[in-house]
C-alpha atoms as a PDB file:
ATOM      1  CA  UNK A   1     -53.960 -76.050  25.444  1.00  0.00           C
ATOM      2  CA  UNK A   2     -54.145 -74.642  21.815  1.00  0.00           C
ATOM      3  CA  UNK A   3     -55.947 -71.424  21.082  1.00  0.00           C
ATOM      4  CA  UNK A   4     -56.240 -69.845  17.916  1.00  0.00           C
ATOM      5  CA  UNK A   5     -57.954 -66.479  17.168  1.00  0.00           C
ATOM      6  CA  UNK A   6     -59.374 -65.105  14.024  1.00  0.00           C
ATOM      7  CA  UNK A   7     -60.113 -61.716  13.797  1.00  0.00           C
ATOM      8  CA  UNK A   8     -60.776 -59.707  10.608  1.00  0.00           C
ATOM      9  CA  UNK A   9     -64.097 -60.572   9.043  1.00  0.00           C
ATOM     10  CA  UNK A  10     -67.234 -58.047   8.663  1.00  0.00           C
ATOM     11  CA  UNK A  11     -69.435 -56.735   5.794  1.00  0.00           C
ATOM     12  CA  UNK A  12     -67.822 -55.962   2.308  1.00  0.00           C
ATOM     13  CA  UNK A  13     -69.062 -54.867  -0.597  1.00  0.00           C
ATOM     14  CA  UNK A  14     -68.180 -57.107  -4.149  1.00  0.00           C
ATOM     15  CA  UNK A  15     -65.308 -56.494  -5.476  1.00  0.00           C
ATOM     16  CA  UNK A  16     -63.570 -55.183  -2.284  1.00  0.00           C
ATOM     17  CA  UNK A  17     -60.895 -56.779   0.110  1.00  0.00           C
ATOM     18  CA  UNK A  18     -60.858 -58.309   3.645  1.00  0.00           C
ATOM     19  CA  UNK A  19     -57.449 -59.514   5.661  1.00  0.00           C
ATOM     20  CA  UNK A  20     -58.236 -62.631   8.182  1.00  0.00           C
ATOM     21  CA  UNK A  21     -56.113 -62.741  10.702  1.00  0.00           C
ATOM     22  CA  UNK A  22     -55.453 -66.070  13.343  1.00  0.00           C
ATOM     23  CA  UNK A  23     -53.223 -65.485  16.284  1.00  0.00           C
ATOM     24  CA  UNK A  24     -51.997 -68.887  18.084  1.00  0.00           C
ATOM     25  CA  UNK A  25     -51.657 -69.280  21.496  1.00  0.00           C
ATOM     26  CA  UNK A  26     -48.321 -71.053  21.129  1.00  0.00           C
ATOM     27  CA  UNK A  27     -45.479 -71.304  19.149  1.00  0.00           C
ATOM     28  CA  UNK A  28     -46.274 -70.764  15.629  1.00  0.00           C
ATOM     29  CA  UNK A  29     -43.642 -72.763  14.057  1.00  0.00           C
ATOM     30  CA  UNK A  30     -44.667 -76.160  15.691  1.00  0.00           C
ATOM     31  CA  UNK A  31     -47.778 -75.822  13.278  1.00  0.00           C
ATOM     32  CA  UNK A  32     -47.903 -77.377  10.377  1.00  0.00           C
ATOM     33  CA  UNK A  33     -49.953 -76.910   8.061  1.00  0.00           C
ATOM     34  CA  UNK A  34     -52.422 -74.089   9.186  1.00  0.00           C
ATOM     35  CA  UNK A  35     -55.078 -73.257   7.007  1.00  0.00           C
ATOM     36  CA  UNK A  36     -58.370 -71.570   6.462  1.00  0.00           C
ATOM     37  CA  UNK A  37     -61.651 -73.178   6.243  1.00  0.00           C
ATOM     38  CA  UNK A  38     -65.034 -71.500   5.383  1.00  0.00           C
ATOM     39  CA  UNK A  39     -68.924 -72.727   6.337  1.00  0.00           C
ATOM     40  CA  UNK A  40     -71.871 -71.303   4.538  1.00  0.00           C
ATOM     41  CA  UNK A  41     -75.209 -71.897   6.432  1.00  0.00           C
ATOM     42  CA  UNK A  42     -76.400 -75.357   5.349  1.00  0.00           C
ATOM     43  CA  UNK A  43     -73.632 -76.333   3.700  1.00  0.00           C
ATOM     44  CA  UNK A  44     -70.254 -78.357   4.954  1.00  0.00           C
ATOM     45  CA  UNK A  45     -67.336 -76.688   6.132  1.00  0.00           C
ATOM     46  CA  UNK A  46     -64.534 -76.382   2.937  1.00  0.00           C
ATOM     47  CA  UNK A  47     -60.847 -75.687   2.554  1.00  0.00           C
ATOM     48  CA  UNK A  48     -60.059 -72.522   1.570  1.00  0.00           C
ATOM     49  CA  UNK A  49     -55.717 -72.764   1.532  1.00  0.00           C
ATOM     50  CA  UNK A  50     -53.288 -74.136   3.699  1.00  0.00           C
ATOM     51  CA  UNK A  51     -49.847 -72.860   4.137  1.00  0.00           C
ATOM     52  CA  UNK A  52     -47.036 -75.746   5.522  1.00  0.00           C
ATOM     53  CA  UNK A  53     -44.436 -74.366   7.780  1.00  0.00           C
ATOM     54  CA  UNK A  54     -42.300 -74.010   5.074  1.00  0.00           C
ATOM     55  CA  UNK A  55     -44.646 -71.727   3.101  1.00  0.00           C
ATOM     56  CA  UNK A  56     -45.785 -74.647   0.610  1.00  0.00           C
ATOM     57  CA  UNK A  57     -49.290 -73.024  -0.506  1.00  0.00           C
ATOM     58  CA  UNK A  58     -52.347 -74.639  -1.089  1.00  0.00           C
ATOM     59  CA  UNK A  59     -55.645 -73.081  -2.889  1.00  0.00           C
ATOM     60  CA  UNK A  60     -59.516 -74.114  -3.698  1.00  0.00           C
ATOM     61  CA  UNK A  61     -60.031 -73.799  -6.951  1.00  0.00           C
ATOM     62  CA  UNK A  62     -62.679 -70.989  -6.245  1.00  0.00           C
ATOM     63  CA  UNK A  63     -59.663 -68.353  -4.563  1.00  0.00           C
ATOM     64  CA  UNK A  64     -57.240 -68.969  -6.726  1.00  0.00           C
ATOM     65  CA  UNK A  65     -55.553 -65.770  -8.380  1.00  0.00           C
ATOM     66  CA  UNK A  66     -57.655 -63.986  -5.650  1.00  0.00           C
ATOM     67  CA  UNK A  67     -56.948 -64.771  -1.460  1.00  0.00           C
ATOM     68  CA  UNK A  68     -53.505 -65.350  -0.554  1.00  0.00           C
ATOM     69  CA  UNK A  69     -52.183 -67.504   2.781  1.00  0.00           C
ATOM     70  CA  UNK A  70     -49.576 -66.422   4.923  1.00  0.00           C
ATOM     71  CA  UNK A  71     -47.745 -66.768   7.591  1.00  0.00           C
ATOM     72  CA  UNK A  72     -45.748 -64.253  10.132  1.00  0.00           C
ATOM     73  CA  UNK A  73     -44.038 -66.902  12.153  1.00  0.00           C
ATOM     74  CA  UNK A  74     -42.134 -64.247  14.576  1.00  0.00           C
ATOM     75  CA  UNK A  75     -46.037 -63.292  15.352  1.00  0.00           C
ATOM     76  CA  UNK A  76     -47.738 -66.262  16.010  1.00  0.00           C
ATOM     77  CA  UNK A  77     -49.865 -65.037  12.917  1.00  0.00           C
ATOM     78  CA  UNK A  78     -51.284 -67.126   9.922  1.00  0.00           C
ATOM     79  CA  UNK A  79     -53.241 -64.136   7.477  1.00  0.00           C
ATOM     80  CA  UNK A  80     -55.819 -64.718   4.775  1.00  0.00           C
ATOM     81  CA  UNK A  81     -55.946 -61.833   2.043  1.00  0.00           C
ATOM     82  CA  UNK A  82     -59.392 -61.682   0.414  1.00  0.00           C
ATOM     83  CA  UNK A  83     -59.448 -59.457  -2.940  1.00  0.00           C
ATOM     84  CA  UNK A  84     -62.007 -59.527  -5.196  1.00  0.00           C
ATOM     85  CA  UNK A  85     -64.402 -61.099  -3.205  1.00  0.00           C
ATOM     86  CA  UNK A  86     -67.904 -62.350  -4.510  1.00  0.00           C
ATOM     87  CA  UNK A  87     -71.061 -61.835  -3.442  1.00  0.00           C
ATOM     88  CA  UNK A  88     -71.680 -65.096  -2.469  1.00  0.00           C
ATOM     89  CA  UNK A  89     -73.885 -66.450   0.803  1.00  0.00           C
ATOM     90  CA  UNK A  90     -72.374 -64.826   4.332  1.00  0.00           C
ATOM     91  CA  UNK A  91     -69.382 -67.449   5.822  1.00  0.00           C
ATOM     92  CA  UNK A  92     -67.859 -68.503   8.853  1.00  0.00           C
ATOM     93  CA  UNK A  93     -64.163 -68.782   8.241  1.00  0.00           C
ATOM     94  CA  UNK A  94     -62.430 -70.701  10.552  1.00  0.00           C
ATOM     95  CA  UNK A  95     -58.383 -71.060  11.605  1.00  0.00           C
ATOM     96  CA  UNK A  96     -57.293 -74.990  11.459  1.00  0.00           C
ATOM     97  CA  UNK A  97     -53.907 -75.842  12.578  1.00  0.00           C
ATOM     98  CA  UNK A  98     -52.284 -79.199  12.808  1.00  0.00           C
ATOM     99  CA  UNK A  99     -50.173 -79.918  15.725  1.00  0.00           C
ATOM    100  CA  UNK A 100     -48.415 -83.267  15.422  1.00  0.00           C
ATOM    101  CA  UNK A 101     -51.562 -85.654  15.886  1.00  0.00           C
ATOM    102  CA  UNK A 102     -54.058 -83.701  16.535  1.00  0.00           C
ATOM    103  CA  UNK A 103     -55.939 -80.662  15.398  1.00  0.00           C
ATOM    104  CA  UNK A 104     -57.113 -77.046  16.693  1.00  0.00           C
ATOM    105  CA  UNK A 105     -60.336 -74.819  15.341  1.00  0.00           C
ATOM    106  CA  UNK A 106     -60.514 -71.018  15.776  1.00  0.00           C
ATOM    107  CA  UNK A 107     -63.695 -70.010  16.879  1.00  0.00           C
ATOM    108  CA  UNK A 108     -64.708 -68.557  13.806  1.00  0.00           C
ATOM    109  CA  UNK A 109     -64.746 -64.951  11.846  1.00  0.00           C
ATOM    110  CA  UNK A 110     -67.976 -63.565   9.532  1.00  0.00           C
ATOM    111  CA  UNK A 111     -67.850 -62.808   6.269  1.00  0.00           C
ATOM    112  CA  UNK A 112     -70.204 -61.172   4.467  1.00  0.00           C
ATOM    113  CA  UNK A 113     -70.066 -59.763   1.011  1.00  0.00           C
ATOM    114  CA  UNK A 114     -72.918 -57.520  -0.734  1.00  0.00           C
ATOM    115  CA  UNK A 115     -73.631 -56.777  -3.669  1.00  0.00           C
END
């Protein structure tokens, strides 16, 4: 069984930076891609950047230039850097990680940022 762990979210103000962190239960390297996904209350659940095991990147338009993905292998550790962040509606962001077939959700982090 798969387990992956965020940890890192909380209350920010604008303008100010967060680190995500997801810990997997198993070896990291069989992942591939592991990402970040985000869910604002009423809306759907949206990629935020993916990161292949060979440390091919992949952004939303909306964190480009500002969150960077990646990856400590020897860790079991996939980050998320948040700088600049927005004011925007409080998140859930989740861990995603595909292993061969199938795929594996974190549980979720909070975001929130004020203003």
């Amino acid at each position: 069984q798969v387990q992956l762990v965020e940890s890192g979210g909380g209350l920010v103000q604008a303008g100010g930076s967060l680190r995500l962190s997801c810990v997997a239960s198993r070896s990291f390297f069989l992942f591939n891609p592991m990402g970040w996904y985000r869910q604002a209350p009423g809306k759907q659940r949206e990629l935020v950047a993916t990161i292949t095991s060979g440390g091919s990147t992949n952004y939303a338009d909306s964190v480009k230039g500002r969150f960077v993905i990646s990856r400590e292998n020897a860790k079991n550790t996939v980050y998320l850097q948040m700088n600049s962040l927005k004011p925007e509606a409080p998140a859930v962001y989740y861990c995603h990680a595909w292993l061969g077939q199938r795929d594996y959700w974190g549980q979720g982090t909070q975001v929130t940022v004020s203003s």
